[in-house]
N, C-alpha and C. Protein backbone atom coordinates (compact mmCIF):
# COMPACT_ATOMS: atom_id res chain seq x y z
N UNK A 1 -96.77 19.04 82.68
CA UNK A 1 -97.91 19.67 82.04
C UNK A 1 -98.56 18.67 81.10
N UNK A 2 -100.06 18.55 81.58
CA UNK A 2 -100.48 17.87 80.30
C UNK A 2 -100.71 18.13 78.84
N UNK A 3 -101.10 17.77 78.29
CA UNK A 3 -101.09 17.84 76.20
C UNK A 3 -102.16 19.25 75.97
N UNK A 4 -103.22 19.13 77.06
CA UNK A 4 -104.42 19.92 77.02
C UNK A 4 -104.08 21.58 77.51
N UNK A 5 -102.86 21.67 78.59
CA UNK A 5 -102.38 22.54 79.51
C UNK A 5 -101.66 23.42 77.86
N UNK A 6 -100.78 22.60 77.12
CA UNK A 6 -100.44 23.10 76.53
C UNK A 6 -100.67 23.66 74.99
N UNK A 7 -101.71 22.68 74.48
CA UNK A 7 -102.57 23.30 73.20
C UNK A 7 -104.06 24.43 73.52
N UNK A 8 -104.27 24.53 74.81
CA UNK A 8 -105.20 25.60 74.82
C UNK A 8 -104.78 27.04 74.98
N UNK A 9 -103.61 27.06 75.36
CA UNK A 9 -103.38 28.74 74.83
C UNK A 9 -103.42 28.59 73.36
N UNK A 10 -102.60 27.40 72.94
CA UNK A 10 -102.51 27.75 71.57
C UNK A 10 -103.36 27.65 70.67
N UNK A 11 -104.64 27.26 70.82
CA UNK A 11 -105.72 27.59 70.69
C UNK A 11 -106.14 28.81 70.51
N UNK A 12 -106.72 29.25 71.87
CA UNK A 12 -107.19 30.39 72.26
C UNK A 12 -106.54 31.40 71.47
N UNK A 13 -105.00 31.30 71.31
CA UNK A 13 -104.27 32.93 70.76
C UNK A 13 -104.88 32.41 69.28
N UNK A 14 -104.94 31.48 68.57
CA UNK A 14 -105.18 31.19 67.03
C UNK A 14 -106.97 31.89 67.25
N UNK A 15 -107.29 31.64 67.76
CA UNK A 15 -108.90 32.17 67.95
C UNK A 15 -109.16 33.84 68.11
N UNK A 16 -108.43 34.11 68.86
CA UNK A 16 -108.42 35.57 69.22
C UNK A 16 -107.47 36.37 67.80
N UNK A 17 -106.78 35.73 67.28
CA UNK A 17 -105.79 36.40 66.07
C UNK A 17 -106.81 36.12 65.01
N UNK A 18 -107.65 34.94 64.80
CA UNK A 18 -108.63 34.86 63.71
C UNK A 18 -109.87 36.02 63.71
N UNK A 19 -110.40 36.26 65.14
CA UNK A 19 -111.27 37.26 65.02
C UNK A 19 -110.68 38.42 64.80
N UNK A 20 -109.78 39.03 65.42
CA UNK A 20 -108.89 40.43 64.77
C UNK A 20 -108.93 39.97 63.27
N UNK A 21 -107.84 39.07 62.47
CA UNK A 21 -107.74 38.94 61.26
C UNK A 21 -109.40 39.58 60.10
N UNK A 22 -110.09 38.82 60.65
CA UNK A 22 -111.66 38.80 59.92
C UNK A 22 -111.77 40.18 60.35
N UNK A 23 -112.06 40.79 61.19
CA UNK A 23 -112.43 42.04 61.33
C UNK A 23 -111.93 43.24 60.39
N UNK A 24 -110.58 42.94 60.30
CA UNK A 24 -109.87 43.83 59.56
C UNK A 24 -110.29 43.47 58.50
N UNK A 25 -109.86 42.49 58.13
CA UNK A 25 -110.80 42.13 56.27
C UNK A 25 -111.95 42.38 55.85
N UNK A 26 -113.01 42.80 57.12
CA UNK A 26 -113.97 43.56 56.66
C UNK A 26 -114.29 44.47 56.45
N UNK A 27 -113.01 45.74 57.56
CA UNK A 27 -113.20 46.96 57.39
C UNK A 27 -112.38 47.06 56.07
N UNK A 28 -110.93 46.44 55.71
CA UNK A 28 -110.49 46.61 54.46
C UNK A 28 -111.35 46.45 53.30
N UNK A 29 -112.17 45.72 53.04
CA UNK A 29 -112.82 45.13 52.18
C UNK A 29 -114.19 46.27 51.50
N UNK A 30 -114.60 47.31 53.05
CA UNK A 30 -115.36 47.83 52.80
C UNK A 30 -115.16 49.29 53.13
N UNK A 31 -113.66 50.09 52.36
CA UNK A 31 -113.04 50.82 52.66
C UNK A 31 -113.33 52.19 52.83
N UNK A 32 -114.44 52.47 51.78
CA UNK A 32 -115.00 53.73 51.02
C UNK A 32 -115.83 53.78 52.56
N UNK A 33 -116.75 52.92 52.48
CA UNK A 33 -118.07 53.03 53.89
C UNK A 33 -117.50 53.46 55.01
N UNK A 34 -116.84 52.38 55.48
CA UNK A 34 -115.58 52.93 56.69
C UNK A 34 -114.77 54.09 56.74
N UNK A 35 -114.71 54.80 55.94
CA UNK A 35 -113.79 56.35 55.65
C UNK A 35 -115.19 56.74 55.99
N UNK A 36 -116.24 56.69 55.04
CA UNK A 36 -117.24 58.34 55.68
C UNK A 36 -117.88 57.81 57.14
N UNK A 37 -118.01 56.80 57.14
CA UNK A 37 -118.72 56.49 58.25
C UNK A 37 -117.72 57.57 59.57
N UNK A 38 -116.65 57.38 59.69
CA UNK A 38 -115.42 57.83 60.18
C UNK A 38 -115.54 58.83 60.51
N UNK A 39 -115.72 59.93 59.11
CA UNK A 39 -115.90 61.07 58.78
C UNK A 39 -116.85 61.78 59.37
N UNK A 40 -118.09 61.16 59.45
CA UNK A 40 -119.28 61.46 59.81
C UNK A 40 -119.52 61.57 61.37
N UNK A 41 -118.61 60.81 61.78
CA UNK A 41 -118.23 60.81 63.26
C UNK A 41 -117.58 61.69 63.80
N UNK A 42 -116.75 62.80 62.88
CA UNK A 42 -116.09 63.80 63.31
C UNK A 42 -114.55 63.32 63.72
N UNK A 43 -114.02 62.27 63.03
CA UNK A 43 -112.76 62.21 63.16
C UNK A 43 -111.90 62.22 61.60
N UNK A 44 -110.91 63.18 62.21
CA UNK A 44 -110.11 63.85 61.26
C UNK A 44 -109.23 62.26 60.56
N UNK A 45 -108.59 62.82 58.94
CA UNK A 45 -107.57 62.41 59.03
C UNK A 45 -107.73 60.80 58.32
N UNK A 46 -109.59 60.30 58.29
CA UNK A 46 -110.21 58.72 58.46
C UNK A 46 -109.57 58.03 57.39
N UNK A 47 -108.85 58.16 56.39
CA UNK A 47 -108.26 56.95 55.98
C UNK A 47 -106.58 56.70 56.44
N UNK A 48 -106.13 57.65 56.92
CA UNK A 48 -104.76 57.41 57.57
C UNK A 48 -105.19 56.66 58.78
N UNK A 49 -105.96 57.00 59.68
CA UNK A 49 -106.35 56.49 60.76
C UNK A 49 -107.09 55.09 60.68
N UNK A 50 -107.84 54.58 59.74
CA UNK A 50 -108.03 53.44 59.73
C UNK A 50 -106.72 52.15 58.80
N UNK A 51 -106.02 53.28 58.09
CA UNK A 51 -104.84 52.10 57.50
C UNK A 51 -103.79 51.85 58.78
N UNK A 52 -103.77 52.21 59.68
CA UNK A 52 -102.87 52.43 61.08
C UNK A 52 -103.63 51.77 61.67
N UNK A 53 -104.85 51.76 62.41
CA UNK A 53 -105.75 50.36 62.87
C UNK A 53 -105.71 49.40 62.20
N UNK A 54 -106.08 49.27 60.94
CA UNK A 54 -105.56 47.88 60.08
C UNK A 54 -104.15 47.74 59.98
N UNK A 55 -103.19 47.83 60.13
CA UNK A 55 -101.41 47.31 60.47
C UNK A 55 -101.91 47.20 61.98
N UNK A 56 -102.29 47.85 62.84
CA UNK A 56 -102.19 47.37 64.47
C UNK A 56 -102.58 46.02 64.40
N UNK A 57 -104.29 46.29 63.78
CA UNK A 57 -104.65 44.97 63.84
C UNK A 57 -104.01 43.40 63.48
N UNK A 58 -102.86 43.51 62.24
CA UNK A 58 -102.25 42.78 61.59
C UNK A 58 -101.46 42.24 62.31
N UNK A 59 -100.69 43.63 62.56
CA UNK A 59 -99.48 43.15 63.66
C UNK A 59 -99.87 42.22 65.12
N UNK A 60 -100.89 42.98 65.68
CA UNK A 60 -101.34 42.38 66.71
C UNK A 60 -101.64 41.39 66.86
N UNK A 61 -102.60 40.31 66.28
CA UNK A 61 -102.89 39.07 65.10
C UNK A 61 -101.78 38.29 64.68
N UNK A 62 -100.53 38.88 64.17
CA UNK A 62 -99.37 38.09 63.78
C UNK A 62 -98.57 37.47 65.22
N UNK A 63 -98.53 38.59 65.97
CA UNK A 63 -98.17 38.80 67.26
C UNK A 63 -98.77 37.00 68.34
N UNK A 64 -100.07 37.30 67.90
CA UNK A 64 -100.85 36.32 68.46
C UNK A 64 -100.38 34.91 67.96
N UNK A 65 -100.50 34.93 67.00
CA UNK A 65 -100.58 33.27 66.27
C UNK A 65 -98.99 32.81 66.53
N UNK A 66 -97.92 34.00 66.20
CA UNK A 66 -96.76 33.30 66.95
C UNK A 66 -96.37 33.47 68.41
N UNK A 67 -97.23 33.82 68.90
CA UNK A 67 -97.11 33.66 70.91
C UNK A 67 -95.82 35.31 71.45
N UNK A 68 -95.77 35.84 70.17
CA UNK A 68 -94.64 36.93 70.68
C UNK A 68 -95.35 37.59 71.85
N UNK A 69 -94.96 37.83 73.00
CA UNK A 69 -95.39 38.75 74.23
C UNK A 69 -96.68 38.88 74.60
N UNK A 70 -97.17 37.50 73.91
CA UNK A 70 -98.28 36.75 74.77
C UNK A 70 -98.81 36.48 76.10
C-alpha cells in the first residue's frame, strides 16, 4: 500500500468527524433557538431530544477520528 492509500481515509474520517463536531457546537451554542425551533415543529420532549443528538453526534465524531467501526 502506498503512503497516499493509507492517509486518505485518515483524512477523510478527520473531515467527516470535524463537520459533525462543528455542527453540534452550533446547535449547542445556540440552545434556547434550537429547543423552540424543535418545539415549533411539533416534536415532543426538544431538549432531551436534542442533548441525545448532541452525545450521538459526539460519540459518532469520536468514533470517527479514532477509526472505531469505520
Amino acid at each position: 500500500m502506498s503512503l497516499s492509500e493509507l492517509i486518505s481515509p485518515l483524512i477523510g474520517r478527520w473531515l467527516l468527524a470535524w463537520y459533525f463536531l462543528s455542527q453540534g457546537w452550533a446547535l449547542a451554542n445556540d440552545w434556547n433557538h434550537t429547543v423552540l425551533d424543535m418545539t415549533v415543529r411539533g416534536l415532543p420532549l426538544a431538549p432531551l431530544l436534542l442533548a441525545l443528538a448532541l452525545i450521538v453526534m459526539l460519540l459518532g465524531s469520536l468514533s470517527l477520528i479514532l477509526g472505531y467501526q469505520a
